[in-house]
Protein backbone atom coordinates (compact mmCIF):
# COMPACT_ATOMS: atom_id res chain seq x y z
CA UNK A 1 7.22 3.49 -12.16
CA UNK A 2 6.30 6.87 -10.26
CA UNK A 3 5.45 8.01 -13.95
CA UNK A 4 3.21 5.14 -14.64
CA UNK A 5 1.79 6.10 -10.87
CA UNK A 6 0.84 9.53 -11.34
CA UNK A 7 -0.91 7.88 -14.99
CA UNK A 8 -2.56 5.84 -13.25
CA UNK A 9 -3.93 8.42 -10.12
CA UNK A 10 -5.60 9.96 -13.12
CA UNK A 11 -7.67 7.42 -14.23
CA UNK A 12 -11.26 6.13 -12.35
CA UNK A 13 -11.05 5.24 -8.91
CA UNK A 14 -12.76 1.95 -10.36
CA UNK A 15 -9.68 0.92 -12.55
CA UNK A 16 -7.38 -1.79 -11.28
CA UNK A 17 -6.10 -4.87 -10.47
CA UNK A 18 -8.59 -7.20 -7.68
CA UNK A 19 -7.00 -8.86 -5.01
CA UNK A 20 -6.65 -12.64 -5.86
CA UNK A 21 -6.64 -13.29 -2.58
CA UNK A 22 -9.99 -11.12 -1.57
CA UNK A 23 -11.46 -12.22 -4.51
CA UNK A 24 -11.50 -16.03 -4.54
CA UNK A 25 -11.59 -16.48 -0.42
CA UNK A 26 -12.79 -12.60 1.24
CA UNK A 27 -9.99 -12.66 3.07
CA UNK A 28 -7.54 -9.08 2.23
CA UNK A 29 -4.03 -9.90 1.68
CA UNK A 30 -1.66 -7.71 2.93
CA UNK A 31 -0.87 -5.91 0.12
CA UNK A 32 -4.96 -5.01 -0.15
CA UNK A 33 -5.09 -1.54 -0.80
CA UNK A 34 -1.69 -0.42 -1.69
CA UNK A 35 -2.96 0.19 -5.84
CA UNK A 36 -5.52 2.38 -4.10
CA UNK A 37 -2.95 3.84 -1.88
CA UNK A 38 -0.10 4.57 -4.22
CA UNK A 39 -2.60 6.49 -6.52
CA UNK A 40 -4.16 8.42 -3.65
CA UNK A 41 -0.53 9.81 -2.61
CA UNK A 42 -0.22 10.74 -6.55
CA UNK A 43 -2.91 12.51 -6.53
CA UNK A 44 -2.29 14.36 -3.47
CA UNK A 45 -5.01 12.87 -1.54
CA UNK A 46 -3.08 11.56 1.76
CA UNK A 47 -6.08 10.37 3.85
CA UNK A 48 -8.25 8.44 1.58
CA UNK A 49 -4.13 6.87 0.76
CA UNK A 50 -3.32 6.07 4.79
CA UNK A 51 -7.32 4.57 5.19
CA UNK A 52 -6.37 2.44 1.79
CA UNK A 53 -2.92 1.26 3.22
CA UNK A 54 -0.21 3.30 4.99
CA UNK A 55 2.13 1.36 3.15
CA UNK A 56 1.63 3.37 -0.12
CA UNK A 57 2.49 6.32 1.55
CA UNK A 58 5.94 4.71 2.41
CA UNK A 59 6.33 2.70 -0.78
CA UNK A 60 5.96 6.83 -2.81
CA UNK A 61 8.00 8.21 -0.49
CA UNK A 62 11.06 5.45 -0.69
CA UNK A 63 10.40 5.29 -4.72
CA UNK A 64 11.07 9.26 -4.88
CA UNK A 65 14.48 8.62 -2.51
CA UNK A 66 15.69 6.85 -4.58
CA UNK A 67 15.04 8.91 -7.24
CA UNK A 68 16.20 11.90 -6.12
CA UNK A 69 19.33 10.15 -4.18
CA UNK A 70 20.24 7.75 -6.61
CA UNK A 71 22.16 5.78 -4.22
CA UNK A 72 25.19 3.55 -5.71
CA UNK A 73 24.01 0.86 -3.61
CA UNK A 74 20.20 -0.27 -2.53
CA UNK A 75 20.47 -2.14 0.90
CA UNK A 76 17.07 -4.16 1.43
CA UNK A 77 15.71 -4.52 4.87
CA UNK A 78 16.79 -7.25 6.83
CA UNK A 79 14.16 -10.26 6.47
CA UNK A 80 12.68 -9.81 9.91
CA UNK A 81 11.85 -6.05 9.57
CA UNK A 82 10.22 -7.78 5.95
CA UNK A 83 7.82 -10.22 7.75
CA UNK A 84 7.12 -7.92 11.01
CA UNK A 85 6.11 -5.09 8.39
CA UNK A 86 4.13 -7.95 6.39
CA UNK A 87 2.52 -8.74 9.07
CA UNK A 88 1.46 -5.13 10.50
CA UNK A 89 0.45 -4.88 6.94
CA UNK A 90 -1.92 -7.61 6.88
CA UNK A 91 -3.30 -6.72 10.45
CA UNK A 92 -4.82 -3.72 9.30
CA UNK A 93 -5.92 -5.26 6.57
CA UNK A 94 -8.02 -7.61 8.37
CA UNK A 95 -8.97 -4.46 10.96
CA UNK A 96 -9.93 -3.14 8.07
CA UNK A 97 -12.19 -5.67 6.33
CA UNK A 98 -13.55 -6.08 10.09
CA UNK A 99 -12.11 -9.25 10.16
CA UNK A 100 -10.55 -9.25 13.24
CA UNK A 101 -13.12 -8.22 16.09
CA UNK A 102 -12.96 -5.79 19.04
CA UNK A 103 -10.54 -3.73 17.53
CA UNK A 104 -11.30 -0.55 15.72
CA UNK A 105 -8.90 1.62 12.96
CA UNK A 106 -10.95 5.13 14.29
């Protein structure tokens, strides 16, 4: 997958997958971003990744642990950690999108 990543950081910044979700109702899901995220961190361009999502930073960085570690066993997060980061996630999202208003990412 990091292989297919770093393929895909090289092609145009237009290429991708839309959002279902963004597309049919405006509204970002919480995973809005992350394709532009994951190839930003490829590429080596860490801002323009964090503004896209933070979460592609973490998803690159866990990907090449457990590469490099290889670990006999892969112990998921517990469920609540899964919806609380969800739903940071899709907070920004909608911060983002300027959704949600009075608050501000910068």
């Amino acid at each position: 997958m990091l292989s297919a990543g770093l393929v895909m950081a090289l092609l145009p910044v237009g290429a991708g997958i839309p959002c279902p979700l963004r597309t049919i109702t405006g509204v970002p899901c919480p995973l809005c971003g992350m394709q532009t995220s994951v190839k930003a961190t490829l590429a080596g361009d860490l801002g323009r990744a964090a503004a896209a999502n933070p979460a592609g930073l973490v998803v690159v960085l866990v990907a090449v642990v457990l590469l490099v570690a290889r670990p006999a066993t892969v112990r998921l997060p517990p469920p609540p950690v899964v919806v609380a980061a969800m739903a940071a996630m899709w907070v920004f999202e909608l911060v983002r999108f300027g959704i949600l208003p009075g608050f501000s990412l910068g």
